[in-house]
PDB file of N, CA and C in Angstrom:
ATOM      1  N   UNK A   1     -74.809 -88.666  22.056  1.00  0.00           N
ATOM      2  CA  UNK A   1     -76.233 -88.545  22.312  1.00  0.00           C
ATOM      3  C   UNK A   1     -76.945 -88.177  21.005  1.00  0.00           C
ATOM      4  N   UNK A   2     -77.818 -88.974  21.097  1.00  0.00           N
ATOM      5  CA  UNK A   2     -78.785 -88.623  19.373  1.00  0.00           C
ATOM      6  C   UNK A   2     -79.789 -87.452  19.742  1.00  0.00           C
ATOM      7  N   UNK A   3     -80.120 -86.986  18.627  1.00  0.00           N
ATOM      8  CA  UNK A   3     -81.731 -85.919  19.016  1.00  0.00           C
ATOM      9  C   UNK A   3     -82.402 -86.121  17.686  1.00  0.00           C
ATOM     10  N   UNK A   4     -83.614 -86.456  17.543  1.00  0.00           N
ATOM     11  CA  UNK A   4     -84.637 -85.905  16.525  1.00  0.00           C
ATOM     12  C   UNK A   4     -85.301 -84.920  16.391  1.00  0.00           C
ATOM     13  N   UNK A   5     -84.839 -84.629  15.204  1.00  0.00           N
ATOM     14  CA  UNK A   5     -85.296 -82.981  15.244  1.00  0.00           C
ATOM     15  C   UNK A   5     -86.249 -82.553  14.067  1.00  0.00           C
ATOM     16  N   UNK A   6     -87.133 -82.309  13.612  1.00  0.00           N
ATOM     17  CA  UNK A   6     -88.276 -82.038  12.678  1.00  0.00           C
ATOM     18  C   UNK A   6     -87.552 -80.682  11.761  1.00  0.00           C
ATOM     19  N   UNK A   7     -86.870 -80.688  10.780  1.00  0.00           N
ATOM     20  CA  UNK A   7     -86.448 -79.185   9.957  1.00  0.00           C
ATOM     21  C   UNK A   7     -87.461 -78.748   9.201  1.00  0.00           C
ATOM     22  N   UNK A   8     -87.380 -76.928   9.687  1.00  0.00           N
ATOM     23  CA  UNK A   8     -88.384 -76.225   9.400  1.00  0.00           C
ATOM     24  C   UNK A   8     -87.981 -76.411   7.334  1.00  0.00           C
ATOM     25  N   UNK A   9     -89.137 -75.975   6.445  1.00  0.00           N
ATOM     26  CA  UNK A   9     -88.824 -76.187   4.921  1.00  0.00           C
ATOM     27  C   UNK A   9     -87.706 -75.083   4.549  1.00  0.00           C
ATOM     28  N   UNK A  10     -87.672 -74.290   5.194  1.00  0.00           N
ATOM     29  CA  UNK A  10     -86.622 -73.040   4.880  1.00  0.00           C
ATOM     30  C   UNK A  10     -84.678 -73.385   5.418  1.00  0.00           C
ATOM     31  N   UNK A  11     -84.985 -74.491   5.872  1.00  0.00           N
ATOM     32  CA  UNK A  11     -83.568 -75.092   6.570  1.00  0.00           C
ATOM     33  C   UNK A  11     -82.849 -76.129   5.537  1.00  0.00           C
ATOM     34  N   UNK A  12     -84.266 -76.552   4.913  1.00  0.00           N
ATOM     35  CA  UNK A  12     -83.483 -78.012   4.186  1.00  0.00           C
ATOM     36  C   UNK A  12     -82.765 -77.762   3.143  1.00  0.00           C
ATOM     37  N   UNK A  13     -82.830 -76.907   2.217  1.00  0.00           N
ATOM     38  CA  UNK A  13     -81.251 -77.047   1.226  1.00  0.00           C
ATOM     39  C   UNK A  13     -80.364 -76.929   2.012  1.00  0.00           C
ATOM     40  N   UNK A  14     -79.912 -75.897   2.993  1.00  0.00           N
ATOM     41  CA  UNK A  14     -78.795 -75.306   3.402  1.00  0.00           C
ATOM     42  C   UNK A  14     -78.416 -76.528   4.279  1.00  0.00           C
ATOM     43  N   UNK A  15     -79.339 -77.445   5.052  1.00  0.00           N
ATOM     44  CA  UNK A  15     -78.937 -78.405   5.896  1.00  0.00           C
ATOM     45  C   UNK A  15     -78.410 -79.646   5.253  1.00  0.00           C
ATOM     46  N   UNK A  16     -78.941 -79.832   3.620  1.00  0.00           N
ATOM     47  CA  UNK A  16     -78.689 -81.089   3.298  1.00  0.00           C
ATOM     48  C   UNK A  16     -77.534 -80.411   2.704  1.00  0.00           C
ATOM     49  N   UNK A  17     -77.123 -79.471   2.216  1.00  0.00           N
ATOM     50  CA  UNK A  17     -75.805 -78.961   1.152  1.00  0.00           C
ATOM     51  C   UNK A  17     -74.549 -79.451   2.201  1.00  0.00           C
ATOM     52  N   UNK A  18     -74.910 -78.706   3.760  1.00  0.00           N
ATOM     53  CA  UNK A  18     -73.647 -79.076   4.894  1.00  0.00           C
ATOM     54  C   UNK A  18     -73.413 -80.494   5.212  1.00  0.00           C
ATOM     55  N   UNK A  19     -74.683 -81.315   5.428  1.00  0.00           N
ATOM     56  CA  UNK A  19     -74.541 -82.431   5.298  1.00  0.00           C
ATOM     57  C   UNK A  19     -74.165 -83.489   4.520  1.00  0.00           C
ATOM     58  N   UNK A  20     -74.615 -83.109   3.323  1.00  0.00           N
ATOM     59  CA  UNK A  20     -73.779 -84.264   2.240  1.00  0.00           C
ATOM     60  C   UNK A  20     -71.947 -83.933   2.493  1.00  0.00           C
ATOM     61  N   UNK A  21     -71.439 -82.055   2.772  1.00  0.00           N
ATOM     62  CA  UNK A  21     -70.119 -82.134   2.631  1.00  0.00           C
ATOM     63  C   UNK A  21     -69.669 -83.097   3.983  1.00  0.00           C
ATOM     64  N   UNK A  22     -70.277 -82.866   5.114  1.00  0.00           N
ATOM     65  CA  UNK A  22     -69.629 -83.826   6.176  1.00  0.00           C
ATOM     66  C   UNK A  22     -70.006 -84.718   6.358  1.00  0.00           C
ATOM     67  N   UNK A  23     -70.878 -85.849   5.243  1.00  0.00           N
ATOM     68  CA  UNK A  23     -71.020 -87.044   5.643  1.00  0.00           C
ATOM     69  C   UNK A  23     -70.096 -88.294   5.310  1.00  0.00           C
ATOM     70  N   UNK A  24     -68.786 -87.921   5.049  1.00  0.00           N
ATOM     71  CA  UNK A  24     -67.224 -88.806   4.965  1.00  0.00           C
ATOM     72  C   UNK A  24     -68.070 -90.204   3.929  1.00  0.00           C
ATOM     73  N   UNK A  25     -67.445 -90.993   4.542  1.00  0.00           N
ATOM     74  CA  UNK A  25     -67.720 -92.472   4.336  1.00  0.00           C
ATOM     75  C   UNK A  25     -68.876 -92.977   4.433  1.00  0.00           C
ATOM     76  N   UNK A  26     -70.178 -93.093   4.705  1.00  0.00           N
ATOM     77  CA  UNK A  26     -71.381 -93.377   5.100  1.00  0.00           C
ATOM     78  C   UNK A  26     -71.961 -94.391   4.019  1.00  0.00           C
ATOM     79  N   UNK A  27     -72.615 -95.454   4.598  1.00  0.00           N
ATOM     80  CA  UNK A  27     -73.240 -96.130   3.673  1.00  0.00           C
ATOM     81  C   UNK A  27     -74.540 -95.785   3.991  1.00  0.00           C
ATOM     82  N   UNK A  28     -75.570 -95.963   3.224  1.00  0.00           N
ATOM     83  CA  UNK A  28     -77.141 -95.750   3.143  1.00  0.00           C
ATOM     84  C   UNK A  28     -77.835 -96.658   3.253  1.00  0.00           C
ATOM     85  N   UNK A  29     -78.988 -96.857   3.857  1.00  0.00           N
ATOM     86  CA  UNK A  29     -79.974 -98.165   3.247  1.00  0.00           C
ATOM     87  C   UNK A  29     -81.130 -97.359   4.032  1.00  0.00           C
ATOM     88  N   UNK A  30     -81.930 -97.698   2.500  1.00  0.00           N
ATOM     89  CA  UNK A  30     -83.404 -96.530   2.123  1.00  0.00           C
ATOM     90  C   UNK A  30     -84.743 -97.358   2.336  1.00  0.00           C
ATOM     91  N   UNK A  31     -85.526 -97.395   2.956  1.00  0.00           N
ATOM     92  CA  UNK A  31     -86.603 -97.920   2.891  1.00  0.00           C
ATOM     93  C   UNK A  31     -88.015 -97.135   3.045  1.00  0.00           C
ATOM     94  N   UNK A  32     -88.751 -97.660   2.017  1.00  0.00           N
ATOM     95  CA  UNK A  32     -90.280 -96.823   2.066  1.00  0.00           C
ATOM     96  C   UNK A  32     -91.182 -97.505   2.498  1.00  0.00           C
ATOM     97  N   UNK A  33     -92.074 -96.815   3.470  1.00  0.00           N
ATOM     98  CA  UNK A  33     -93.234 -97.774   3.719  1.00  0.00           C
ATOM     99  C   UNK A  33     -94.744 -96.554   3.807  1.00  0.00           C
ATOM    100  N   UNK A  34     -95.805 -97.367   3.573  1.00  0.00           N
ATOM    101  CA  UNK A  34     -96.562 -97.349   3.415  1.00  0.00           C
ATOM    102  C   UNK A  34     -97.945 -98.166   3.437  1.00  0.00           C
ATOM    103  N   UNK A  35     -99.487 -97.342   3.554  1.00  0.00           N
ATOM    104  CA  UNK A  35    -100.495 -98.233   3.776  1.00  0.00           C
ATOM    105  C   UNK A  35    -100.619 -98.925   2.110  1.00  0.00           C
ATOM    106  N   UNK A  36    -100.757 -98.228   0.852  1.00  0.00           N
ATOM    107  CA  UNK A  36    -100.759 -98.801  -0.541  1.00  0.00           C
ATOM    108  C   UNK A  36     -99.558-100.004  -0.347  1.00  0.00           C
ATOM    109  N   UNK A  37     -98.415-100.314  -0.008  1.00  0.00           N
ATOM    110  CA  UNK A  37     -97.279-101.275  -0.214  1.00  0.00           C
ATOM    111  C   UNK A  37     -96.436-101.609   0.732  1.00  0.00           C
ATOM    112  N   UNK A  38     -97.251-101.600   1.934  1.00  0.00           N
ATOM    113  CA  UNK A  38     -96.296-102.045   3.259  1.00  0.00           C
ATOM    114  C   UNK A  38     -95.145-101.636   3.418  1.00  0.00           C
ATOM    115  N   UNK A  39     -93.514-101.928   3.486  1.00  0.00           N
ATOM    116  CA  UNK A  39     -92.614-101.753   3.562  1.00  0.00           C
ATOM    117  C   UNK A  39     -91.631-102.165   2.189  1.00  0.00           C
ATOM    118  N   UNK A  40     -90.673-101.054   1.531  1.00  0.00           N
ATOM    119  CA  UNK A  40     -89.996-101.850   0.866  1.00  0.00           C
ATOM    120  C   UNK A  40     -88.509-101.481   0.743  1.00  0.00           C
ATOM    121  N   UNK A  41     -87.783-102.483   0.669  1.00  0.00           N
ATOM    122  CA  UNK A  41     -86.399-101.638   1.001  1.00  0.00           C
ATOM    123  C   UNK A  41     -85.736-100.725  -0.518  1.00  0.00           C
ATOM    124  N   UNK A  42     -85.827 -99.861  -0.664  1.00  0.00           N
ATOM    125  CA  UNK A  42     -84.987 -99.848  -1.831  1.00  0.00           C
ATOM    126  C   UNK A  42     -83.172 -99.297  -2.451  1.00  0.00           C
ATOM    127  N   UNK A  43     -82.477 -99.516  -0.778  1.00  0.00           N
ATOM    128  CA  UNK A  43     -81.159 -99.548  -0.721  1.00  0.00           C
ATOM    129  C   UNK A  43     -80.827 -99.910   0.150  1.00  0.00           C
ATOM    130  N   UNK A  44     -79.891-100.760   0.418  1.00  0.00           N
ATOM    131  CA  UNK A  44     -79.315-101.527   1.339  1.00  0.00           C
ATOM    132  C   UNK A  44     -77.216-101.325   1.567  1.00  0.00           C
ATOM    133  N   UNK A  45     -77.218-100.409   2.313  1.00  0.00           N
ATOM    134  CA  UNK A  45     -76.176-100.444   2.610  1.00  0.00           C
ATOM    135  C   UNK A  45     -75.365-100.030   1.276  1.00  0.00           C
ATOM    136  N   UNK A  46     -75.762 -99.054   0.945  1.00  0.00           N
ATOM    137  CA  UNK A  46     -74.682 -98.378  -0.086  1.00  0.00           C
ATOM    138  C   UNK A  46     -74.102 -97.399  -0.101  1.00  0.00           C
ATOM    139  N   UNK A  47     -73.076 -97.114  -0.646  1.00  0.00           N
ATOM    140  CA  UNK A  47     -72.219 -95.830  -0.168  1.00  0.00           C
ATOM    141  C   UNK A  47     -73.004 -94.640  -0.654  1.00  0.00           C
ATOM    142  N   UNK A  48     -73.032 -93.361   0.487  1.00  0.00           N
ATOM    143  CA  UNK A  48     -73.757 -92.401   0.499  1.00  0.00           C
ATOM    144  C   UNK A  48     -73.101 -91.450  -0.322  1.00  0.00           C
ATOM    145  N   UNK A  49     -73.570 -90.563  -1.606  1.00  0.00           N
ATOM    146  CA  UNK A  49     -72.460 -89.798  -2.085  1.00  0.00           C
ATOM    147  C   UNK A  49     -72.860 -88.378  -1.807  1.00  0.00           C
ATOM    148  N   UNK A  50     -74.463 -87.951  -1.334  1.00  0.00           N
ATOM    149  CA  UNK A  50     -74.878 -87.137  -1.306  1.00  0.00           C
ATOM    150  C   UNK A  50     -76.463 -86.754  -0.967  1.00  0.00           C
ATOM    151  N   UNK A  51     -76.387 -86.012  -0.565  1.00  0.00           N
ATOM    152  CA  UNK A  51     -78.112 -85.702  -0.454  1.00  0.00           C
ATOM    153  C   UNK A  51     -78.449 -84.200  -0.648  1.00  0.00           C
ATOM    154  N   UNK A  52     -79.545 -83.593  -1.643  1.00  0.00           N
ATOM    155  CA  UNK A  52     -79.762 -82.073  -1.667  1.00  0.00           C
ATOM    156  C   UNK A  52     -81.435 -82.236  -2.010  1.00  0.00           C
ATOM    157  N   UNK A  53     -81.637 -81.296  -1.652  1.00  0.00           N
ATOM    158  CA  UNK A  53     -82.861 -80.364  -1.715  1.00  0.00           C
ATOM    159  C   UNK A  53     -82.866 -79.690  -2.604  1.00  0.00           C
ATOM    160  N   UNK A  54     -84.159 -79.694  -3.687  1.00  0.00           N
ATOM    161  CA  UNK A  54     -83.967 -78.189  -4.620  1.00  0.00           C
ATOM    162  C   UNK A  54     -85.276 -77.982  -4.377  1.00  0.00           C
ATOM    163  N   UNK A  55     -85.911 -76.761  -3.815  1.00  0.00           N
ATOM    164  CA  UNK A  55     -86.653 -76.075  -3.640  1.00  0.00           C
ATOM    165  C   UNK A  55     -87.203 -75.510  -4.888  1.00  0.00           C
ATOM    166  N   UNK A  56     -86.875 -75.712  -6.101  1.00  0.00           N
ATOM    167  CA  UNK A  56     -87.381 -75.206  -7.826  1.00  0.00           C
ATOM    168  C   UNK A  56     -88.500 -76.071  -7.866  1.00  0.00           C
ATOM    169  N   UNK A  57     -87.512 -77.918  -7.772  1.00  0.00           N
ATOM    170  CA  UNK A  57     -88.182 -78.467  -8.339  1.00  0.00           C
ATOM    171  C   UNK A  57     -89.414 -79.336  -7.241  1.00  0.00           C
ATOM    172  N   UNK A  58     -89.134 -78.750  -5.809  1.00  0.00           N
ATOM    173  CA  UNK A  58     -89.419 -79.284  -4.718  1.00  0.00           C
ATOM    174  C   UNK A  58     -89.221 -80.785  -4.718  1.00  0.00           C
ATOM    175  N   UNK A  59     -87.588 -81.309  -4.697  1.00  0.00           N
ATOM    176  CA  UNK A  59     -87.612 -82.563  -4.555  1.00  0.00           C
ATOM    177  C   UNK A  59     -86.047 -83.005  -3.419  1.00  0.00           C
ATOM    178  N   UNK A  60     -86.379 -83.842  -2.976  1.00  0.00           N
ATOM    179  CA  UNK A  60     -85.288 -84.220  -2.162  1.00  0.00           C
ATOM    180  C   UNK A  60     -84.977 -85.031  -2.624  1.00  0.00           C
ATOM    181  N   UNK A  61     -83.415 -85.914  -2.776  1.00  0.00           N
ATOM    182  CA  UNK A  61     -82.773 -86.593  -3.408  1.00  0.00           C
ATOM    183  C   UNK A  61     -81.573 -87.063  -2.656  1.00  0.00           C
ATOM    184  N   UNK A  62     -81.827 -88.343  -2.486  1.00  0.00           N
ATOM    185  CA  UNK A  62     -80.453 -89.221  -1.556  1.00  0.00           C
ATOM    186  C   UNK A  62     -79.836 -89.800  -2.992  1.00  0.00           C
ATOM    187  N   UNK A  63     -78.855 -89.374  -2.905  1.00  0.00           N
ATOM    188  CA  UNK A  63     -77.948 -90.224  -4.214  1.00  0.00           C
ATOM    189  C   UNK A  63     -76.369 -91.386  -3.508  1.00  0.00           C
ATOM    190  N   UNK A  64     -76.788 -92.525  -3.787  1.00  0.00           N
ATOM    191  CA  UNK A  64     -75.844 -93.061  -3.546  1.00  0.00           C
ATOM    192  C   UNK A  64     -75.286 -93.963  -4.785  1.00  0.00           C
ATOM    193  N   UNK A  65     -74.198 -94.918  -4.461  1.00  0.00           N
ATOM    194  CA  UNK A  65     -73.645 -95.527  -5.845  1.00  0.00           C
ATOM    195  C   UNK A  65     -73.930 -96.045  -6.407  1.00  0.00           C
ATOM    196  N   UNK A  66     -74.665 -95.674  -7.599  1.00  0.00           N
ATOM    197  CA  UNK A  66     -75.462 -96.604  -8.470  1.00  0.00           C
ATOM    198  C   UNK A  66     -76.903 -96.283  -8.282  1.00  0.00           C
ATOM    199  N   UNK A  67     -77.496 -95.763  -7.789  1.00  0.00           N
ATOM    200  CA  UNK A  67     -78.773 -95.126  -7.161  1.00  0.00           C
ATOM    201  C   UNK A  67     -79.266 -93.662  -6.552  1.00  0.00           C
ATOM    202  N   UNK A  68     -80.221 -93.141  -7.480  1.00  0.00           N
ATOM    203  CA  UNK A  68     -80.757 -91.909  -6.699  1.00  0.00           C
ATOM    204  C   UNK A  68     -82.164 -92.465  -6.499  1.00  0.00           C
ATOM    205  N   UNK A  69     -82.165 -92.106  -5.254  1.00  0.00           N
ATOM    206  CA  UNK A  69     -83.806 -92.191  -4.247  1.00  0.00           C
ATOM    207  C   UNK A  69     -84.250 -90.543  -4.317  1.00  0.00           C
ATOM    208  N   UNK A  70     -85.498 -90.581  -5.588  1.00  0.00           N
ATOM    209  CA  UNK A  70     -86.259 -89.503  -5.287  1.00  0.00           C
ATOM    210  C   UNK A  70     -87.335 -88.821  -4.401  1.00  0.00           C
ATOM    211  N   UNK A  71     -87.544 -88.126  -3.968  1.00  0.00           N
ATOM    212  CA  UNK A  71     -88.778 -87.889  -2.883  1.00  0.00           C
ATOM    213  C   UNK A  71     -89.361 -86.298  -3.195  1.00  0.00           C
ATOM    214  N   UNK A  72     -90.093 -86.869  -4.503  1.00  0.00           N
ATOM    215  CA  UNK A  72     -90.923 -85.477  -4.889  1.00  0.00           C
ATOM    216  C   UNK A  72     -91.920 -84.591  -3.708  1.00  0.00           C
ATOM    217  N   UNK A  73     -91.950 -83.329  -3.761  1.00  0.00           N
ATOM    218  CA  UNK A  73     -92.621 -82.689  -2.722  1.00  0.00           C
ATOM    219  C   UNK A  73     -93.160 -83.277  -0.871  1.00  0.00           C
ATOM    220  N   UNK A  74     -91.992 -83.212  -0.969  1.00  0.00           N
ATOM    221  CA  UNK A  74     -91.986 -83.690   0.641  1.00  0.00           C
ATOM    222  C   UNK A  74     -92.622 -82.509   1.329  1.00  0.00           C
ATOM    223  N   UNK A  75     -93.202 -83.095   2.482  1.00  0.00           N
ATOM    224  CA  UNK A  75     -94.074 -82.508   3.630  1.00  0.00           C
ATOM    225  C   UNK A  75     -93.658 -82.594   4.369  1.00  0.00           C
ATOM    226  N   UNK A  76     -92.638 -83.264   5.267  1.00  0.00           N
ATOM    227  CA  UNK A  76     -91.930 -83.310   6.379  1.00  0.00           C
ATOM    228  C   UNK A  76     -90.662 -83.844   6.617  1.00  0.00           C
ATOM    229  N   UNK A  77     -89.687 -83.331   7.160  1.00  0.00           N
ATOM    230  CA  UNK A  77     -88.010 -83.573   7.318  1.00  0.00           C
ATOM    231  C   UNK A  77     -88.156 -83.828   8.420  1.00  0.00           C
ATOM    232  N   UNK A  78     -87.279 -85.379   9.131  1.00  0.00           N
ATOM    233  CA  UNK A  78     -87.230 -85.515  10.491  1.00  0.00           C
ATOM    234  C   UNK A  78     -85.527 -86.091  10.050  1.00  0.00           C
ATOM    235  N   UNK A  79     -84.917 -85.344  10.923  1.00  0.00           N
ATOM    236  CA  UNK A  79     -83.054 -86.205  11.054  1.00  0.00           C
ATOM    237  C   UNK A  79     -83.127 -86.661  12.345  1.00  0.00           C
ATOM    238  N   UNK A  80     -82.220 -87.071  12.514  1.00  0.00           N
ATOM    239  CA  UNK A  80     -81.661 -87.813  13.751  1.00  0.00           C
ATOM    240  C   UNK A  80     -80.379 -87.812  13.993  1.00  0.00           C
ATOM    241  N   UNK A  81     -79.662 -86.702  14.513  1.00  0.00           N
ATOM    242  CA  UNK A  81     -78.339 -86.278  14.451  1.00  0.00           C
ATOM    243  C   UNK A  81     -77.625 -86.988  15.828  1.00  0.00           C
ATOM    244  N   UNK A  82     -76.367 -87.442  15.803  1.00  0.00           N
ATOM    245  CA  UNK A  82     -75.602 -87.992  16.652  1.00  0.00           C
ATOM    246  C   UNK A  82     -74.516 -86.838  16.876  1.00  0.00           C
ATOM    247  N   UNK A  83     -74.513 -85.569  17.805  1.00  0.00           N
ATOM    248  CA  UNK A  83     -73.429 -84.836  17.324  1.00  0.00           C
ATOM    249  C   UNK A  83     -73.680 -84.336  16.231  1.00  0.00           C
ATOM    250  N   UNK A  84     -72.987 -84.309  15.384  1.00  0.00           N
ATOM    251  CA  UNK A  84     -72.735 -83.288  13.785  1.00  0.00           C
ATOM    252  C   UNK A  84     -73.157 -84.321  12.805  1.00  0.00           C
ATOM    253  N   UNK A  85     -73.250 -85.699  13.252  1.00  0.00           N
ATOM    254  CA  UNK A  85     -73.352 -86.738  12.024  1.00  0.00           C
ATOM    255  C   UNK A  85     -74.622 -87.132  12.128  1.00  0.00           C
ATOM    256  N   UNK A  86     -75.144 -87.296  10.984  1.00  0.00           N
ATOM    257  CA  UNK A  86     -76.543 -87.234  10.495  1.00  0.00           C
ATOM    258  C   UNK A  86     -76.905 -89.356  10.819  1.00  0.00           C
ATOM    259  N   UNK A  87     -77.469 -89.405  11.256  1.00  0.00           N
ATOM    260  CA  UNK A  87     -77.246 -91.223  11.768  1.00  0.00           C
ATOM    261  C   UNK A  87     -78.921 -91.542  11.256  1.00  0.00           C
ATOM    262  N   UNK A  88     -80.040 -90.742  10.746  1.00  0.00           N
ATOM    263  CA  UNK A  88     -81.070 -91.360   9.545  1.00  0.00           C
ATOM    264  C   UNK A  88     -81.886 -90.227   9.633  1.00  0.00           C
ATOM    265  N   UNK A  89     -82.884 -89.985   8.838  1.00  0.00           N
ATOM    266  CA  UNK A  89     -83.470 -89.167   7.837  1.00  0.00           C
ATOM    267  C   UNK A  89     -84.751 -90.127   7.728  1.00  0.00           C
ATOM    268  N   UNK A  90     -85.881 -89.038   8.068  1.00  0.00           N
ATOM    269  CA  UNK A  90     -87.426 -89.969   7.767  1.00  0.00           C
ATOM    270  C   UNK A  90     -87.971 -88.369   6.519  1.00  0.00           C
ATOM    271  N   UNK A  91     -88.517 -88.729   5.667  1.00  0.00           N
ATOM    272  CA  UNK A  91     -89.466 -87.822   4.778  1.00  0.00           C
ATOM    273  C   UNK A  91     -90.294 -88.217   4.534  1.00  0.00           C
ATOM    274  N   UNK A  92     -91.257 -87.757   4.779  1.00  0.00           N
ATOM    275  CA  UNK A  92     -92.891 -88.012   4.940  1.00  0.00           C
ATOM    276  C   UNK A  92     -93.345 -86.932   3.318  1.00  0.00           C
ATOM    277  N   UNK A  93     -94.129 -87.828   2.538  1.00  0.00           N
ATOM    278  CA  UNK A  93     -94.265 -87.247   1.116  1.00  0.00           C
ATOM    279  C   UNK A  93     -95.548 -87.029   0.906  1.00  0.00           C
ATOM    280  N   UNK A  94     -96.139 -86.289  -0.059  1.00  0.00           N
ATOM    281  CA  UNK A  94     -97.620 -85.343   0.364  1.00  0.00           C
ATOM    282  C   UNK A  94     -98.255 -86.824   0.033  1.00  0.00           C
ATOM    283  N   UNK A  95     -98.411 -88.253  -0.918  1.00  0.00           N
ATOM    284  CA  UNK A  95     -98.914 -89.223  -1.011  1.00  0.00           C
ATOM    285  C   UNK A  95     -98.880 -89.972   0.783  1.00  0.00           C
ATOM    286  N   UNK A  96     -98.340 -89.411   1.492  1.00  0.00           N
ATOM    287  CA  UNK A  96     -98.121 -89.840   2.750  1.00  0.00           C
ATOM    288  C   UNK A  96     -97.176 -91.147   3.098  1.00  0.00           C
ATOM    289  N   UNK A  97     -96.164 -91.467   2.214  1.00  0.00           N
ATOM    290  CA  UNK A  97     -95.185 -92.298   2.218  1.00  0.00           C
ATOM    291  C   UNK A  97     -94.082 -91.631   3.383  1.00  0.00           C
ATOM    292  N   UNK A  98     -93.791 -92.970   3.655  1.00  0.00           N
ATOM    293  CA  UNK A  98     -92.277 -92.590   4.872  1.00  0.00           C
ATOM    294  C   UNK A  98     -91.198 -93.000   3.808  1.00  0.00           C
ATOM    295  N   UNK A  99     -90.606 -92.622   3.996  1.00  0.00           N
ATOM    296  CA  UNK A  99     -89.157 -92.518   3.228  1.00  0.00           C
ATOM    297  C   UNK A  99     -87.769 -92.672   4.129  1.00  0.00           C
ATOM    298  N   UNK A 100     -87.545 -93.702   4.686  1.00  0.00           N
ATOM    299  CA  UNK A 100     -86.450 -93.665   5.931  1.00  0.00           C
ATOM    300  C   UNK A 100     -85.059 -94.102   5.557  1.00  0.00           C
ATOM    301  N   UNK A 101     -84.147 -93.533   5.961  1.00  0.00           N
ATOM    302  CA  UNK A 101     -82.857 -93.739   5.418  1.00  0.00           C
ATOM    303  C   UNK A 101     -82.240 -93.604   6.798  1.00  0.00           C
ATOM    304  N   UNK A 102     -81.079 -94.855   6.899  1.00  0.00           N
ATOM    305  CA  UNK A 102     -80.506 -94.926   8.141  1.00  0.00           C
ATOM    306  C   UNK A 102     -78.943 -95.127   7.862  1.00  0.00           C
ATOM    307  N   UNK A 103     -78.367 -94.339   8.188  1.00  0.00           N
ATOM    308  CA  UNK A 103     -76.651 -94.105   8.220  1.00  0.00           C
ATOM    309  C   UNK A 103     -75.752 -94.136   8.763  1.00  0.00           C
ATOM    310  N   UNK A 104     -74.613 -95.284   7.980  1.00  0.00           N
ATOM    311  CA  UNK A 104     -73.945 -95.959   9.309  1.00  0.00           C
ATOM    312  C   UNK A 104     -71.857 -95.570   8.693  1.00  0.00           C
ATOM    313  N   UNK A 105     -71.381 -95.534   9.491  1.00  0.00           N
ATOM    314  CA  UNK A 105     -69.918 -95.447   9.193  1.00  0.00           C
ATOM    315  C   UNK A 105     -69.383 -97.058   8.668  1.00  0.00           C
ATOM    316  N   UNK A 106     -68.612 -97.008   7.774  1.00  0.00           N
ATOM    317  CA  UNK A 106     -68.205 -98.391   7.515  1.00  0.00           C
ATOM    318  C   UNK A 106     -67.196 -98.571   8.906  1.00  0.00           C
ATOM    319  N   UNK A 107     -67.087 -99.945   9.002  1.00  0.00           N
ATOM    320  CA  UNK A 107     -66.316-101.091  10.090  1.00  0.00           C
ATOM    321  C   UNK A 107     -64.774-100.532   9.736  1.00  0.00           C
ATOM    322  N   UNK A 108     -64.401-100.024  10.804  1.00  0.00           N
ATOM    323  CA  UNK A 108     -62.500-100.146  10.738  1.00  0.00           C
ATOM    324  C   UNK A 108     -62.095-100.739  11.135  1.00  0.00           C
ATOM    325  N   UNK A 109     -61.578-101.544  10.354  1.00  0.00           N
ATOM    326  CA  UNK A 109     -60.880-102.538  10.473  1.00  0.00           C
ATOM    327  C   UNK A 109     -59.622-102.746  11.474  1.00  0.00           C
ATOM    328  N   UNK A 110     -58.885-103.395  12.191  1.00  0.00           N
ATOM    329  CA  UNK A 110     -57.644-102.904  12.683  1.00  0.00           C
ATOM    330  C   UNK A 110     -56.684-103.520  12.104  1.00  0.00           C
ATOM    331  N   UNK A 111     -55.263-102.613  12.193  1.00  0.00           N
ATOM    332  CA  UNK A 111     -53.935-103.362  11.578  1.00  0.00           C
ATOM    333  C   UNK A 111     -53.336-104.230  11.577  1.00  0.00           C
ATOM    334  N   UNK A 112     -53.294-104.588  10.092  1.00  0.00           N
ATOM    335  CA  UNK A 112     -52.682-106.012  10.273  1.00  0.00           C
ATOM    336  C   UNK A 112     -51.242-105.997  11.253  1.00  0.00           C
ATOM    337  N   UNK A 113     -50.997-106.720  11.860  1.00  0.00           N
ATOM    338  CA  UNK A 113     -50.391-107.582  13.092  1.00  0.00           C
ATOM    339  C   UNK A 113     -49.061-107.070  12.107  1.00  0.00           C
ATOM    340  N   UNK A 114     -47.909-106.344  12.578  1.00  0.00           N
ATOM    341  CA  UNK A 114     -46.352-106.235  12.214  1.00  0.00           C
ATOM    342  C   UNK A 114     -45.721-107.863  11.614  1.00  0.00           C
ATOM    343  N   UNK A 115     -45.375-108.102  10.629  1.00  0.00           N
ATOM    344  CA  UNK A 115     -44.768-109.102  10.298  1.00  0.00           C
ATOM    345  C   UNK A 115     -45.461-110.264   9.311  1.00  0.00           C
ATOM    346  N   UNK A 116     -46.886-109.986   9.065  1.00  0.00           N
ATOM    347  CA  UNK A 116     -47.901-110.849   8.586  1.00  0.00           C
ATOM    348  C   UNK A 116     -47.873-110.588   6.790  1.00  0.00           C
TER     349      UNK A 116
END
């Protein structure tokens, strides 16, 4: 069962620090939209290596391979937790951009067939 849940600003380092450690395998794909530039994707399915909060510099930061997605002074945290696993992330930024990131487990494959 999923829930969306709005995190208060005093939750988000400590929530994204637990979350990047238990987010295993996860690929990312980041998209921003907005009234200035409609929709734009700017990651597609890439492996997730991390996500933190620094409250210094007030910036949130999805880092995946080959890519960090910045999101200077965010105004609002919405997750969408499945259980313990974080399944996408909306940040709403004081320019009023959505920032949506949706997170998926890679495909397991099954074993190759004994003898092949």
């Amino acid at each position: 069962m999923t829930t969306l849940t709005q995190l208060a600003r005093d939750r988000w380092h400590a929530f994204f620090d637990a979350t990047s450690r238990a987010s295993g395998a996860q690929s990312a794909t980041v998209e921003v939209a907005g009234l200035p530039l409609g929709s734009q994707i700017e990651a597609d399915r890439l492996p997730l290596v991390g996500i933190t909060y620094e409250p210094k510099d007030d910036t949130l930061t999805l880092i995946m391979e080959g890519l960090e997605h910045r999101i200077t002074h965010p105004q609002a945290v919405h997750v969408e937790l499945d259980g313990p696993m974080l399944r996408s992330l909306e940040v709403i930024d004081r320019d009023g951009l959505h920032h949506i990131a949706q997170f998926t487990q890679p495909l397991e494959l099954p074993a190759p067939a004994a003898g092949h």
